[in-house]
Structures are given as C-alpha cells and as structure tokens.
N, C-alpha and C. Protein backbone atom coordinates (compact mmCIF):
# COMPACT_ATOMS: atom_id res chain seq x y z
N UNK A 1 14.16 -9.62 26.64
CA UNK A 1 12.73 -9.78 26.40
C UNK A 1 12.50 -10.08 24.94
N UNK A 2 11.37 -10.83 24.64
CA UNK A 2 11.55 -11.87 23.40
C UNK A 2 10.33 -11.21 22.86
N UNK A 3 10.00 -10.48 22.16
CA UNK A 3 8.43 -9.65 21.77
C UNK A 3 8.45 -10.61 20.38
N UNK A 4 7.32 -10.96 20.20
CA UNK A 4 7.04 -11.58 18.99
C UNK A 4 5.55 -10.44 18.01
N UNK A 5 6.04 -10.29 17.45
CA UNK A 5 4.86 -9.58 16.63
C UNK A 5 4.54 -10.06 15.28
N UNK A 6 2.92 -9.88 15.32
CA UNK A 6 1.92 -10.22 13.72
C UNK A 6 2.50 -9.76 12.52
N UNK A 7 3.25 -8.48 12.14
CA UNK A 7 3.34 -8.08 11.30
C UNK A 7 4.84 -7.26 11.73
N UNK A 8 5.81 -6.57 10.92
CA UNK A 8 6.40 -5.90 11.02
C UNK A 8 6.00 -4.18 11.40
N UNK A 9 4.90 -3.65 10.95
CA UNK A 9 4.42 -2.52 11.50
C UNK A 9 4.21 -2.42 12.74
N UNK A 10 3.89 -3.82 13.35
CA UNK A 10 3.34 -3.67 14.99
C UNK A 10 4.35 -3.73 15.21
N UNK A 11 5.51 -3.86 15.01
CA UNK A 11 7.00 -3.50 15.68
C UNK A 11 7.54 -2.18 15.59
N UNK A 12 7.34 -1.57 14.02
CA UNK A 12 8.23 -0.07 14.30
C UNK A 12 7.34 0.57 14.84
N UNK A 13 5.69 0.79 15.08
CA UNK A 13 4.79 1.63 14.99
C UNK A 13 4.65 2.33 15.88
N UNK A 14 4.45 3.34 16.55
CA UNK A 14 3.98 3.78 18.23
C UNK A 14 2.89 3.15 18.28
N UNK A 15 1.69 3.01 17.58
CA UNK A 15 0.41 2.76 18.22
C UNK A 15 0.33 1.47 17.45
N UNK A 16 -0.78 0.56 17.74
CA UNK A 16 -1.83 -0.67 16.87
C UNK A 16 -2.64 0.53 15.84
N UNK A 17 -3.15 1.60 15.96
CA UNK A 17 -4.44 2.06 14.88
C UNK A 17 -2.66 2.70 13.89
N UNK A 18 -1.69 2.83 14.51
CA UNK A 18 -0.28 3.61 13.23
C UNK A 18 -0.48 1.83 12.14
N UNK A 19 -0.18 1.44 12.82
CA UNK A 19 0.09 -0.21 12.62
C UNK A 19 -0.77 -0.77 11.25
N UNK A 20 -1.88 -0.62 11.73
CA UNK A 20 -2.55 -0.87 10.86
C UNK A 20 -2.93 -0.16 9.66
N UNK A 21 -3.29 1.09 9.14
CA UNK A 21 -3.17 1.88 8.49
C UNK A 21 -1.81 1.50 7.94
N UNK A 22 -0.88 1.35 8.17
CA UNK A 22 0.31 0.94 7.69
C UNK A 22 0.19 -0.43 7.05
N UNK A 23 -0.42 -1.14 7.74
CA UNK A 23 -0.80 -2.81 6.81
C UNK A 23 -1.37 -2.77 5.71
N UNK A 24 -2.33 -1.80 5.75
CA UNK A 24 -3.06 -1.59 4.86
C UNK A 24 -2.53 -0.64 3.66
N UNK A 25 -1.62 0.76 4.21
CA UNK A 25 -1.39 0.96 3.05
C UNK A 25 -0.10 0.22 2.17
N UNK A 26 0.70 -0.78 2.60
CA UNK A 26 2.02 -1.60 1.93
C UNK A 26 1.13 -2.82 1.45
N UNK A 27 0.19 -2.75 2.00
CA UNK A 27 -1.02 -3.53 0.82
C UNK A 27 -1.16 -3.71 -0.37
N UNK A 28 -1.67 -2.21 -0.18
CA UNK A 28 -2.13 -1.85 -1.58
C UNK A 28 -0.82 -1.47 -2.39
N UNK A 29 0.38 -1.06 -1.89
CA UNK A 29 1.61 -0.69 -2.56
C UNK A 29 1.89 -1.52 -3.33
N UNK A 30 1.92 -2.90 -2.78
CA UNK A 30 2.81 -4.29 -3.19
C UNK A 30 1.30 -4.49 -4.46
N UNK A 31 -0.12 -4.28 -4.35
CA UNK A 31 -0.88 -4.81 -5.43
C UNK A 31 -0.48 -3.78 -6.72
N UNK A 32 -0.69 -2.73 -6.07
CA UNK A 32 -0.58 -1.59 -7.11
C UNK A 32 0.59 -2.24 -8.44
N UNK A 33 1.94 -2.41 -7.15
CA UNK A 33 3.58 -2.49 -7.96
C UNK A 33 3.40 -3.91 -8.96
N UNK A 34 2.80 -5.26 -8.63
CA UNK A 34 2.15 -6.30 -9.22
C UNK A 34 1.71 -6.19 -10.43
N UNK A 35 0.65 -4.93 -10.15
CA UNK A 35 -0.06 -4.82 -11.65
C UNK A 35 0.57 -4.06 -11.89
N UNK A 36 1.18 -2.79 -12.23
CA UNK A 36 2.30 -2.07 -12.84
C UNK A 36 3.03 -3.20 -13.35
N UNK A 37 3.74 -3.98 -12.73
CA UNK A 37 5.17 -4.97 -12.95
C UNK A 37 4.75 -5.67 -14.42
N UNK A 38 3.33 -6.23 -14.41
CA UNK A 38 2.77 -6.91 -15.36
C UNK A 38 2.21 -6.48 -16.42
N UNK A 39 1.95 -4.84 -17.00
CA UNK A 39 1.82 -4.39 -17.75
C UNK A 39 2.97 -4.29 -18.52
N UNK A 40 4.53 -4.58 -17.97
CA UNK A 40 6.01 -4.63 -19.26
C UNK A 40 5.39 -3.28 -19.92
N UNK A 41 5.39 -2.04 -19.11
CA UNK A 41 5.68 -0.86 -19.75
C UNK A 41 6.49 -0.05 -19.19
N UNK A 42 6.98 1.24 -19.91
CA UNK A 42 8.35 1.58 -19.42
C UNK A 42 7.31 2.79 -18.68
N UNK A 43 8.05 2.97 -17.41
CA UNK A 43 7.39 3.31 -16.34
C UNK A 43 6.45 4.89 -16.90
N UNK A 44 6.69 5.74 -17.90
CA UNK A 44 6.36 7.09 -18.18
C UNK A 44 5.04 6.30 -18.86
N UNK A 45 4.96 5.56 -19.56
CA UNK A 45 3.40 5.12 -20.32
C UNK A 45 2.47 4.54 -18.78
N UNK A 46 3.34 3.78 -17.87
CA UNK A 46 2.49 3.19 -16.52
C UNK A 46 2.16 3.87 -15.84
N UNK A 47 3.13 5.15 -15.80
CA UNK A 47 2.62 6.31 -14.77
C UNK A 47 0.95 7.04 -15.40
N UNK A 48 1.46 7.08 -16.98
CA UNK A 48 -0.09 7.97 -17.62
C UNK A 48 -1.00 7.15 -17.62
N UNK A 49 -0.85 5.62 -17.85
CA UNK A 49 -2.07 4.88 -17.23
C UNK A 49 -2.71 5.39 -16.18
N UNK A 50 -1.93 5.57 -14.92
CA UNK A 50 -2.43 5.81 -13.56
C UNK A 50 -2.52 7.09 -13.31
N UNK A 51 -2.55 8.11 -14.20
CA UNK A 51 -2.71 9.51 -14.32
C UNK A 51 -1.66 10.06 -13.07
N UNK A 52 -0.27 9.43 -12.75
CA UNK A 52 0.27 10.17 -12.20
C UNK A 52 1.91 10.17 -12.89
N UNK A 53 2.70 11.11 -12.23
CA UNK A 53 3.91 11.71 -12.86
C UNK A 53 4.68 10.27 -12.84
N UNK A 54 5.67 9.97 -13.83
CA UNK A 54 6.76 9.07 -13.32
C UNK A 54 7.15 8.91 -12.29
N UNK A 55 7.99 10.25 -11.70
CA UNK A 55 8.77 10.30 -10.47
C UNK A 55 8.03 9.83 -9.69
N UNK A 56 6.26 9.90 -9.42
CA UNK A 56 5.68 9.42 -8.45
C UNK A 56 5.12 7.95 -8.84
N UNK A 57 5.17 7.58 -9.45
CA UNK A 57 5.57 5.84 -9.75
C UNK A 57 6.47 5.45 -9.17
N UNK A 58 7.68 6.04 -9.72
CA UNK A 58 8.87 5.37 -9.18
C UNK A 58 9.00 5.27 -7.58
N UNK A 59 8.81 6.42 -6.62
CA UNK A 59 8.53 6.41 -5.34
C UNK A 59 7.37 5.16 -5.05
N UNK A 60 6.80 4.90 -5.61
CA UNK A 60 5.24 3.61 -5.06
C UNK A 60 6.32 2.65 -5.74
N UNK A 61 7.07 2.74 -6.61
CA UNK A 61 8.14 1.07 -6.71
C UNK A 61 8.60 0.60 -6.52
N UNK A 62 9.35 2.09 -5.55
CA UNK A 62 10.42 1.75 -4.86
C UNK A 62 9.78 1.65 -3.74
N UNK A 63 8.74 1.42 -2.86
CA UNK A 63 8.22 1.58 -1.78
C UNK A 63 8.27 2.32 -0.38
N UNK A 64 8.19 3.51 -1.07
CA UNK A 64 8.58 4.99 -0.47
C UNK A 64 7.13 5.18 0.34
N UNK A 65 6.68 4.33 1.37
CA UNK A 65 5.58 4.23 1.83
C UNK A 65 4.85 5.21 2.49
N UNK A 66 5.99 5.99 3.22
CA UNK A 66 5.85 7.27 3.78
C UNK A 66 5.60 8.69 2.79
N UNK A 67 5.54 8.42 1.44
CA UNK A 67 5.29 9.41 0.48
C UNK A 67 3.98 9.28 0.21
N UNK A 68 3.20 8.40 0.30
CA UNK A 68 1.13 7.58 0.33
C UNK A 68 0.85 7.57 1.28
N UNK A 69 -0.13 8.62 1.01
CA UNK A 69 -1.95 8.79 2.03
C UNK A 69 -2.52 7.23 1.35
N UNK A 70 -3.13 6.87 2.30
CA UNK A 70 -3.99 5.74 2.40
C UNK A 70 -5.17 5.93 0.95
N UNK A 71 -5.32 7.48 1.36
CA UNK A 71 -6.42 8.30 -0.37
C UNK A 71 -5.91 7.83 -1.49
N UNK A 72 -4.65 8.39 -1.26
CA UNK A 72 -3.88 8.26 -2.67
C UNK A 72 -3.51 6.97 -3.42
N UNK A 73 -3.43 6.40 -2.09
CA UNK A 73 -3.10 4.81 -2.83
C UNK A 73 -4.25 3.89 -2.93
N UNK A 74 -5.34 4.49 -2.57
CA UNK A 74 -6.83 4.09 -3.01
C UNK A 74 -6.99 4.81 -4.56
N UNK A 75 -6.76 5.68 -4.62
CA UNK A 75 -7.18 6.52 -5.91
C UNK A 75 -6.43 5.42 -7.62
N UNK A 76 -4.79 5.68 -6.86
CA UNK A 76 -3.96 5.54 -8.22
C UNK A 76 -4.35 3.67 -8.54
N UNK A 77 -5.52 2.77 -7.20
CA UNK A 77 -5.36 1.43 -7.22
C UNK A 77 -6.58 1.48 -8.22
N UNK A 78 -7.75 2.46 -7.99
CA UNK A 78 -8.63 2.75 -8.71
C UNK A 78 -8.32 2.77 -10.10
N UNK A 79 -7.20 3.59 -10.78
CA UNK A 79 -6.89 4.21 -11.99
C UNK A 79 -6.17 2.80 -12.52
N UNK A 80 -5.55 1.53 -11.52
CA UNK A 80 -4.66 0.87 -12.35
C UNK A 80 -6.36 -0.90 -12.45
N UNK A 81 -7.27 -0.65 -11.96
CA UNK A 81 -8.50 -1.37 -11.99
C UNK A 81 -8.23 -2.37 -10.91
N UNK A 82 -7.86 -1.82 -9.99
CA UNK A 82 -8.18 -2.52 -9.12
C UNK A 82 -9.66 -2.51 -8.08
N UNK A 83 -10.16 -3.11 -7.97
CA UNK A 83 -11.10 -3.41 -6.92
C UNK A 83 -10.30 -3.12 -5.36
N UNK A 84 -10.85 -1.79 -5.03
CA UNK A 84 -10.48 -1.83 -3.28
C UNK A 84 -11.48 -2.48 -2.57
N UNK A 85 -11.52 -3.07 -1.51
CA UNK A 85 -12.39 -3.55 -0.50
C UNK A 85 -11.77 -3.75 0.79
N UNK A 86 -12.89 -2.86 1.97
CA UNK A 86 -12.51 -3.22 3.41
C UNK A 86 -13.09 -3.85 4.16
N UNK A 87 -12.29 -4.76 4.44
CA UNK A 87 -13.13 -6.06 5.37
C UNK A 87 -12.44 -5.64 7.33
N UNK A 88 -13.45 -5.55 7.73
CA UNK A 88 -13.34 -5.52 9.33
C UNK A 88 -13.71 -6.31 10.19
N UNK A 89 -13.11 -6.83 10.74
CA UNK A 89 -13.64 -7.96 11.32
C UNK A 89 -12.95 -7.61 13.12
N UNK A 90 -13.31 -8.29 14.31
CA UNK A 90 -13.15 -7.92 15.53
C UNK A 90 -12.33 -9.23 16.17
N UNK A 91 -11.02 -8.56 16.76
CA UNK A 91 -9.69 -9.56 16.99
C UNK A 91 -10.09 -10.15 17.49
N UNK A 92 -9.87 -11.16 17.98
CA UNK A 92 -9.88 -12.50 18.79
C UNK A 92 -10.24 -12.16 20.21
N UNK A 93 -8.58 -11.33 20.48
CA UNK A 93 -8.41 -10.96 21.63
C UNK A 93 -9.18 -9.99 22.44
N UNK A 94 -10.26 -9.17 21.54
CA UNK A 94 -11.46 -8.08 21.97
C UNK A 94 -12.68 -9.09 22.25
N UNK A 95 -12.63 -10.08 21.95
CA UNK A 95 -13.99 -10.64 22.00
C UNK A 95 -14.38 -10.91 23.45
C-alpha cells in the first residue's frame, strides 16, 4: 500500500489535530533557528537575547521538537521579534 502524505507529521502522527500542532510547532523552530543563525552570535549572548538558558537554545537548534510547547515557542519567537500569526483556513476536502 502506497500512502502518500502532505507533510511528514501526517505520517508519524496518531491523529491530523497531533499533525498539525506539530506543523506548526517545526515552524516556528526552523524561523526561530533562521534568526538565531543570522545574528553570528555565540549561542550564550543568543540565548540572553531570547531570555533563555544556552542548553535550551541548543535543544531548539538542534531541533529537539519534542522538548517545545507550542507556548514556548510562541514566547522565545516573541523575544527573538518575530511576528507570530495564525491563519485558518477550511481544507478543501471539508468543504
């Protein structure tokens, strides 16, 4: 059987609502790690930018995805100036 899936989460996930929450938070991981990457600071000054510890930088760099609440990686996207925004829109396939 040949399953084709949208994203890689809709493959490991049990559910579509795990799935998504999961899209969303490797989202914000990969923007977060972007702007970190582009500040060229050594990670202990990037972490106090974002008012959190190194070690917990390094886990969001290494993309330790399962260590981020969806909160948290709203908060530290806040601290590095990012603009969060949620757009919802209704699948295709519900219509």
């Amino acid at each position: 059987m040949n399953n084709e899936f949208e994203c890689v989460w809709d493959a490991i996930e049990d559910t579509p609502e795990q799935a998504a929450k999961m899209r969303v938070r490797s989202s914000l991981m990969m923007k977060i790690s972007d702007v970190v990457n582009s500040w060229d600071l050594p990670q202990t000054a990037a972490a106090k930018r974002l008012g959190i510890t190194q070690p917990r930088l390094n886990e969001l760099l290494r993309g330790r995805i399962q260590r981020f609440s969806l909160d948290a990686l709203v908060e530290i996207a806040q601290s590095a100036h990012l603009h969060v925004e949620l757009s919802v829109t209704l699948e295709e396939t519900a219509a």
